[in-house]
N, C-alpha and C. Protein backbone atom coordinates (compact mmCIF):
# COMPACT_ATOMS: atom_id res chain seq x y z
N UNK A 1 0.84 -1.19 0.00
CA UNK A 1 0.00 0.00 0.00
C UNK A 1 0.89 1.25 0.00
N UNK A 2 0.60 2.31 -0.74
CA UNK A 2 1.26 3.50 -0.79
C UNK A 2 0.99 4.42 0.53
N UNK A 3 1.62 5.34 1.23
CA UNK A 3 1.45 5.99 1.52
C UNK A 3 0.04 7.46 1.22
N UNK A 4 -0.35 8.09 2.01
CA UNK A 4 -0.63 8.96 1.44
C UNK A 4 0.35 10.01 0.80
N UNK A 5 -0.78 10.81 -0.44
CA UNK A 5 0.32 11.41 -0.77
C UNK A 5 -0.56 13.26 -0.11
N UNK A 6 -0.21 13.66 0.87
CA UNK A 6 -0.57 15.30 1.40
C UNK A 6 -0.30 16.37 0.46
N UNK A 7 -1.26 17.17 0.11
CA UNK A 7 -0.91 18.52 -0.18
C UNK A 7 -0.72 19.77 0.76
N UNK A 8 -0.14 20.50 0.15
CA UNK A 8 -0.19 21.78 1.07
C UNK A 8 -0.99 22.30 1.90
N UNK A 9 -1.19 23.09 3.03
CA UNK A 9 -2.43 23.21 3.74
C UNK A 9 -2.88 22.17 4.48
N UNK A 10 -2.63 20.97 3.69
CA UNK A 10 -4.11 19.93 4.39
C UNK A 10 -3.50 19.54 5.28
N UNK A 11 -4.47 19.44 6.37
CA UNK A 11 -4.79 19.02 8.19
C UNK A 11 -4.75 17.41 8.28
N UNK A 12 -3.76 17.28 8.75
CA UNK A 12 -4.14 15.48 9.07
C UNK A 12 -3.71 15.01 10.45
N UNK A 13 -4.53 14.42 10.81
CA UNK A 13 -4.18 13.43 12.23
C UNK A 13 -3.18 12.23 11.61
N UNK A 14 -2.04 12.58 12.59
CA UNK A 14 -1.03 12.02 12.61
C UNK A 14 -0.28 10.72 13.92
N UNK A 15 0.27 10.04 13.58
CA UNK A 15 0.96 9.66 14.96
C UNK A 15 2.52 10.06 15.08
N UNK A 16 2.76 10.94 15.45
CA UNK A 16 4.32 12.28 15.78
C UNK A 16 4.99 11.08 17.02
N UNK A 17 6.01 10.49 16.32
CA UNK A 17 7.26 10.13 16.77
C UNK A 17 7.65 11.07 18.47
N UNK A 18 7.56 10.12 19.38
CA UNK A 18 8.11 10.73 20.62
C UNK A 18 6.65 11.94 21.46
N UNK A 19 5.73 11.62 20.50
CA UNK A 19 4.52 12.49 21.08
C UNK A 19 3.35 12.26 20.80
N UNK A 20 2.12 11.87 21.30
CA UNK A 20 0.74 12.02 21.06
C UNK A 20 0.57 11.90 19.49
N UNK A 21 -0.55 11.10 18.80
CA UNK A 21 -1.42 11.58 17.66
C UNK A 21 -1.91 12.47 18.13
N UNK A 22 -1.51 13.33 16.98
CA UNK A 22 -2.24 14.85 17.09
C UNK A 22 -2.62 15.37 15.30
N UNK A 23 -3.28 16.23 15.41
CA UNK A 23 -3.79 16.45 13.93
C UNK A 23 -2.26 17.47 13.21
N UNK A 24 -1.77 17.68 12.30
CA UNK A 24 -0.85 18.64 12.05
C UNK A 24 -1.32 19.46 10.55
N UNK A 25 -0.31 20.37 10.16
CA UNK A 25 -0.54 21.33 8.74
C UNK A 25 0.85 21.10 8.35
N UNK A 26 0.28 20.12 6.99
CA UNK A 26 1.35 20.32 5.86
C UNK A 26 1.49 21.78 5.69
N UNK A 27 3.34 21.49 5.23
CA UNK A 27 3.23 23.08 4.48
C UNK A 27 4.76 22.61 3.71
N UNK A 28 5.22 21.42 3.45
CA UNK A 28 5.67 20.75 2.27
C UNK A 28 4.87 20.90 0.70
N UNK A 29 5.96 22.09 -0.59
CA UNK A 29 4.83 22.67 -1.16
C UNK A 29 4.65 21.63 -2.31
N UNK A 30 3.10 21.86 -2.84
CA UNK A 30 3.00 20.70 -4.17
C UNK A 30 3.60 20.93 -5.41
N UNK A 31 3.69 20.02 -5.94
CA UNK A 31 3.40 19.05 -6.15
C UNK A 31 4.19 18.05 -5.33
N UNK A 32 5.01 18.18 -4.66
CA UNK A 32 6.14 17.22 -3.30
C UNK A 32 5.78 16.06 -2.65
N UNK A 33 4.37 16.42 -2.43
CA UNK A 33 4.01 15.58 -1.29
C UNK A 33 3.44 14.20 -1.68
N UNK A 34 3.69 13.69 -2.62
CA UNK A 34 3.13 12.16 -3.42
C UNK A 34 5.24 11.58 -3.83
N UNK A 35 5.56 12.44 -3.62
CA UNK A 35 7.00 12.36 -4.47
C UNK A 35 8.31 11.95 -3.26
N UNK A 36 7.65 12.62 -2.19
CA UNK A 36 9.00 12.45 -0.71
C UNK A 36 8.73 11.57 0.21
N UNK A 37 9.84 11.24 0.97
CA UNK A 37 9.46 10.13 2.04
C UNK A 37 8.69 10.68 3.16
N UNK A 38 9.39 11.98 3.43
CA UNK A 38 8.71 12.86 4.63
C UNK A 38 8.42 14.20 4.31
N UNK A 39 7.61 14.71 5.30
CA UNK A 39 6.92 16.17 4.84
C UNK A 39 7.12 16.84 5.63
N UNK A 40 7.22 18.55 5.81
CA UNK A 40 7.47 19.64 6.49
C UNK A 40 5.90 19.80 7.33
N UNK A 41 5.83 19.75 8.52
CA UNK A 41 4.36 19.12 9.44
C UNK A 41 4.70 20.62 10.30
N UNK A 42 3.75 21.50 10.47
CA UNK A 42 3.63 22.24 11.70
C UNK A 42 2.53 21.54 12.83
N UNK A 43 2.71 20.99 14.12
CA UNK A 43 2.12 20.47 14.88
C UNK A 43 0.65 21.40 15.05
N UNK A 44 -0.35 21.02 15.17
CA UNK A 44 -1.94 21.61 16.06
C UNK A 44 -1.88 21.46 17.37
N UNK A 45 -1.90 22.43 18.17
CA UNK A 45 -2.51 22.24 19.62
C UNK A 45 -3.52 23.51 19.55
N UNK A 46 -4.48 22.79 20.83
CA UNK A 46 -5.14 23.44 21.45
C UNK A 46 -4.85 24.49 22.47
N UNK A 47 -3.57 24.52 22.88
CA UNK A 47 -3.05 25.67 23.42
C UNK A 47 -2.54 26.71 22.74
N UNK A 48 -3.63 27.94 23.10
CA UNK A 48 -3.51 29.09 22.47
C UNK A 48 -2.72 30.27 23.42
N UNK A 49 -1.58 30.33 22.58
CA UNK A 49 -0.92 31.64 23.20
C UNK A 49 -0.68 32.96 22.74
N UNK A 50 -1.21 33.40 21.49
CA UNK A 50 -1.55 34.81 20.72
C UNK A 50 -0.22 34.47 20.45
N UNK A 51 1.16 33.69 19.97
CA UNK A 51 2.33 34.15 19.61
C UNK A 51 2.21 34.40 18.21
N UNK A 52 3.12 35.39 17.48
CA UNK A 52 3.32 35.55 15.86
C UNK A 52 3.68 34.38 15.14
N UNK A 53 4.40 33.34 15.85
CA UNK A 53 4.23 32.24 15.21
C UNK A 53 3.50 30.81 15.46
N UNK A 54 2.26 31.45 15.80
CA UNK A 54 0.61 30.43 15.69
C UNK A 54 0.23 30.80 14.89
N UNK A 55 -0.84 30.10 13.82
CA UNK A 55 -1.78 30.13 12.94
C UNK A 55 -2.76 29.46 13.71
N UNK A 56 -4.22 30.54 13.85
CA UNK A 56 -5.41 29.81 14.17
C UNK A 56 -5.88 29.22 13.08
N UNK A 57 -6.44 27.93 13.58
CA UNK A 57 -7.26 27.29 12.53
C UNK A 57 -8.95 26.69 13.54
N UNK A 58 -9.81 26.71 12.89
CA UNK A 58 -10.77 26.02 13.49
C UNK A 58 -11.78 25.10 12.97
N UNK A 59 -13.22 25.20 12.89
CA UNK A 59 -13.65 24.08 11.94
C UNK A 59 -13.57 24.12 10.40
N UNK A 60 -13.64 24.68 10.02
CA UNK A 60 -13.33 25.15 8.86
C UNK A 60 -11.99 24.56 8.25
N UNK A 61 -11.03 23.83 8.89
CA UNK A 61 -10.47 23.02 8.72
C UNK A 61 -10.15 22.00 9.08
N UNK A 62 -11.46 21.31 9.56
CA UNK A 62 -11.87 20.10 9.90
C UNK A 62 -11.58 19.62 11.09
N UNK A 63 -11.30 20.85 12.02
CA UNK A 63 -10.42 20.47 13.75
C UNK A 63 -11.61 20.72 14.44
N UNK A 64 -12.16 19.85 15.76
CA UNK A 64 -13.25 19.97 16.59
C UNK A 64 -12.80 21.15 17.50
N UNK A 65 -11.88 21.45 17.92
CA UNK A 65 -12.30 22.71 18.72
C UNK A 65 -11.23 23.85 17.96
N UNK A 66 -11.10 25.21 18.90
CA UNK A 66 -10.47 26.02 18.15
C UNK A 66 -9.03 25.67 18.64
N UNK A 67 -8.17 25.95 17.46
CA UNK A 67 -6.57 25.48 17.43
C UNK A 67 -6.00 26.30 16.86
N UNK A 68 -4.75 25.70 17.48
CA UNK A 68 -3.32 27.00 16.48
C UNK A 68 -2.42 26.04 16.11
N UNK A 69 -1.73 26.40 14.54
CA UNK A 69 -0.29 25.76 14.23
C UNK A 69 0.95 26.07 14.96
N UNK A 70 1.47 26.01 15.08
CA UNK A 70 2.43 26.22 16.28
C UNK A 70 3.96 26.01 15.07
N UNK A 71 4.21 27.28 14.76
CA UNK A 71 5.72 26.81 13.90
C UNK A 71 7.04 27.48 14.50
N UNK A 72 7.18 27.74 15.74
CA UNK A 72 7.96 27.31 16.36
C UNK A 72 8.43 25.65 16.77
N UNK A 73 7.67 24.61 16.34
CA UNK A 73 7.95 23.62 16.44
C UNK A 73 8.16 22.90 15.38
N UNK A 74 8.30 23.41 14.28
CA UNK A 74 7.82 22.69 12.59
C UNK A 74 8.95 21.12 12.89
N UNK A 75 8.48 20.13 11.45
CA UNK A 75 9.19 19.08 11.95
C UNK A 75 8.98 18.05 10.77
N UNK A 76 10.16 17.32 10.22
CA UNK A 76 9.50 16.31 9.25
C UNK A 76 8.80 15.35 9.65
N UNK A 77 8.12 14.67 9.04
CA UNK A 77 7.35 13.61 9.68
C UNK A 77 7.37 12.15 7.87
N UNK A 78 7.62 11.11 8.26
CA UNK A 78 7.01 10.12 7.37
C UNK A 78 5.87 10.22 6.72
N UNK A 79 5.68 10.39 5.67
CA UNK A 79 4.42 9.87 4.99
C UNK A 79 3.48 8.95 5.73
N UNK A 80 4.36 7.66 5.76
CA UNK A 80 3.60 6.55 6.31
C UNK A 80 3.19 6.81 7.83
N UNK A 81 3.26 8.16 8.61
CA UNK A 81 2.47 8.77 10.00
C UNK A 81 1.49 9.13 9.39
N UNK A 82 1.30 9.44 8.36
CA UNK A 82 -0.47 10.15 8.37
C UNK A 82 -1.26 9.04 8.67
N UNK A 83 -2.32 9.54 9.23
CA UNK A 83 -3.12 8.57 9.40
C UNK A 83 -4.36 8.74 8.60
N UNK A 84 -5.07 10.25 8.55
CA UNK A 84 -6.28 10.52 8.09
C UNK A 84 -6.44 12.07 7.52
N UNK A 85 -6.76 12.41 6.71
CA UNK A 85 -7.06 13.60 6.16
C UNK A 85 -8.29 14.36 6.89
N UNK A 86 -8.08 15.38 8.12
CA UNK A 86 -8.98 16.05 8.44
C UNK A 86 -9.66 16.72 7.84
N UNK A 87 -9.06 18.11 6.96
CA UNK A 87 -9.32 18.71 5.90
C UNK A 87 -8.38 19.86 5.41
N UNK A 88 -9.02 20.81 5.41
CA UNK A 88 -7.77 21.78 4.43
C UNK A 88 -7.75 23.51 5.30
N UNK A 89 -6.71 23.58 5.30
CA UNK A 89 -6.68 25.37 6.25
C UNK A 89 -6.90 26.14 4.78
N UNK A 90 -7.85 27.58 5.37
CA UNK A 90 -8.07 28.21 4.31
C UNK A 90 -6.75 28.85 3.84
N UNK A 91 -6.98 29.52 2.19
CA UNK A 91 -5.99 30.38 1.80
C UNK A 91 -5.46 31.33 2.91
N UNK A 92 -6.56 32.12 3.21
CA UNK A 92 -5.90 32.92 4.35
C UNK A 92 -5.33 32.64 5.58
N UNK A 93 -5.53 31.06 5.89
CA UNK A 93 -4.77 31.04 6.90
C UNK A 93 -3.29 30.66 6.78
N UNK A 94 -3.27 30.10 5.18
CA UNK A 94 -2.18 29.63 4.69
C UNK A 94 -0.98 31.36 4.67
N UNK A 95 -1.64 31.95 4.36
CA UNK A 95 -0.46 33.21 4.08
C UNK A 95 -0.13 33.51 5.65
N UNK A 96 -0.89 33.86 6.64
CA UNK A 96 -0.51 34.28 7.91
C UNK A 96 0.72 32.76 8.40
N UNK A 97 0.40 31.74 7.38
CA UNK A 97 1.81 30.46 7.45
C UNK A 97 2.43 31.06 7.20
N UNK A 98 2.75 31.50 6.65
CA UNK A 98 3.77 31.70 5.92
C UNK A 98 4.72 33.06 6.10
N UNK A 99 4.10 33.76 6.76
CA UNK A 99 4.83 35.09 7.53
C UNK A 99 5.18 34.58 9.17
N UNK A 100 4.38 33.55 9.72
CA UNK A 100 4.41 32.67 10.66
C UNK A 100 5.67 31.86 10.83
N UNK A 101 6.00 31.12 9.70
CA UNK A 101 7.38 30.77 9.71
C UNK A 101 8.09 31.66 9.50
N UNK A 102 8.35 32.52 8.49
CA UNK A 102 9.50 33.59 8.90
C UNK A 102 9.76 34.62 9.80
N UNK A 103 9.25 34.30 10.74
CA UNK A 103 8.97 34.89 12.23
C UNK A 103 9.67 33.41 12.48
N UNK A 104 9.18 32.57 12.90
CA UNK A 104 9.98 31.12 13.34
C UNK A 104 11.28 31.51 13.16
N UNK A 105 12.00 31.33 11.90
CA UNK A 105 12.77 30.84 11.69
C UNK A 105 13.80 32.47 11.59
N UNK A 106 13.59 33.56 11.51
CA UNK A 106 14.20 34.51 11.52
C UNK A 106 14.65 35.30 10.30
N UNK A 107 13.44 34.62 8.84
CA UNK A 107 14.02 34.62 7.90
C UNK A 107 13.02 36.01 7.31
N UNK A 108 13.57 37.25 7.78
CA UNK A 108 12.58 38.97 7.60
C UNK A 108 13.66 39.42 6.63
């Protein structure tokens, strides 16, 4: 059986090596994610701390309560960890990603 193959954006419950299944946000960009062994995963928690590098997400991308990406923690993960396709973060939450990591990572 193949792996899944994730696109960008999309929300999936995962099982994260050394931590809890938890749902995460690809942000490994496409066409990549049918093509690599592992993908660029920002973790979901439910702990909300207003930092510049959280992205809220809520139902609207298929998460039961309200959540944040957390990319202070970004992280590869296996293909073969996905478990299930929650659903997809909107465009707009995708760009506040993306200024989100370069806040992470220091890259202004």
């Amino acid at each position: 059986m193949n792996p899944p193959a994730p696109r960008r954006g999309e929300v999936w419950f995962a099982d994260v090596p050394g931590d809890k299944k938890r749902p995460v946000l690809i942000l490994t960009r496409d066409p990549l994610g049918h093509l690599l062994h592992s993908v660029i995963c920002a973790p979901i928690t439910s702990t909300i701390r207003d930092l510049a590098t959280e992205v809220a997400l809520g139902s609207d991308s298929g998460l039961v309560e309200a959540s944040v990406a957390n990319f202070d923690n970004t992280f590869l993960l296996a293909r073969t960890r996905l478990v299930r396709r929650l659903g997809h973060a909107p465009p707009s939450a995708m760009e506040v990603a993306c200024r989100a990591l370069a806040t992470a990572t220091g890259c202004r």
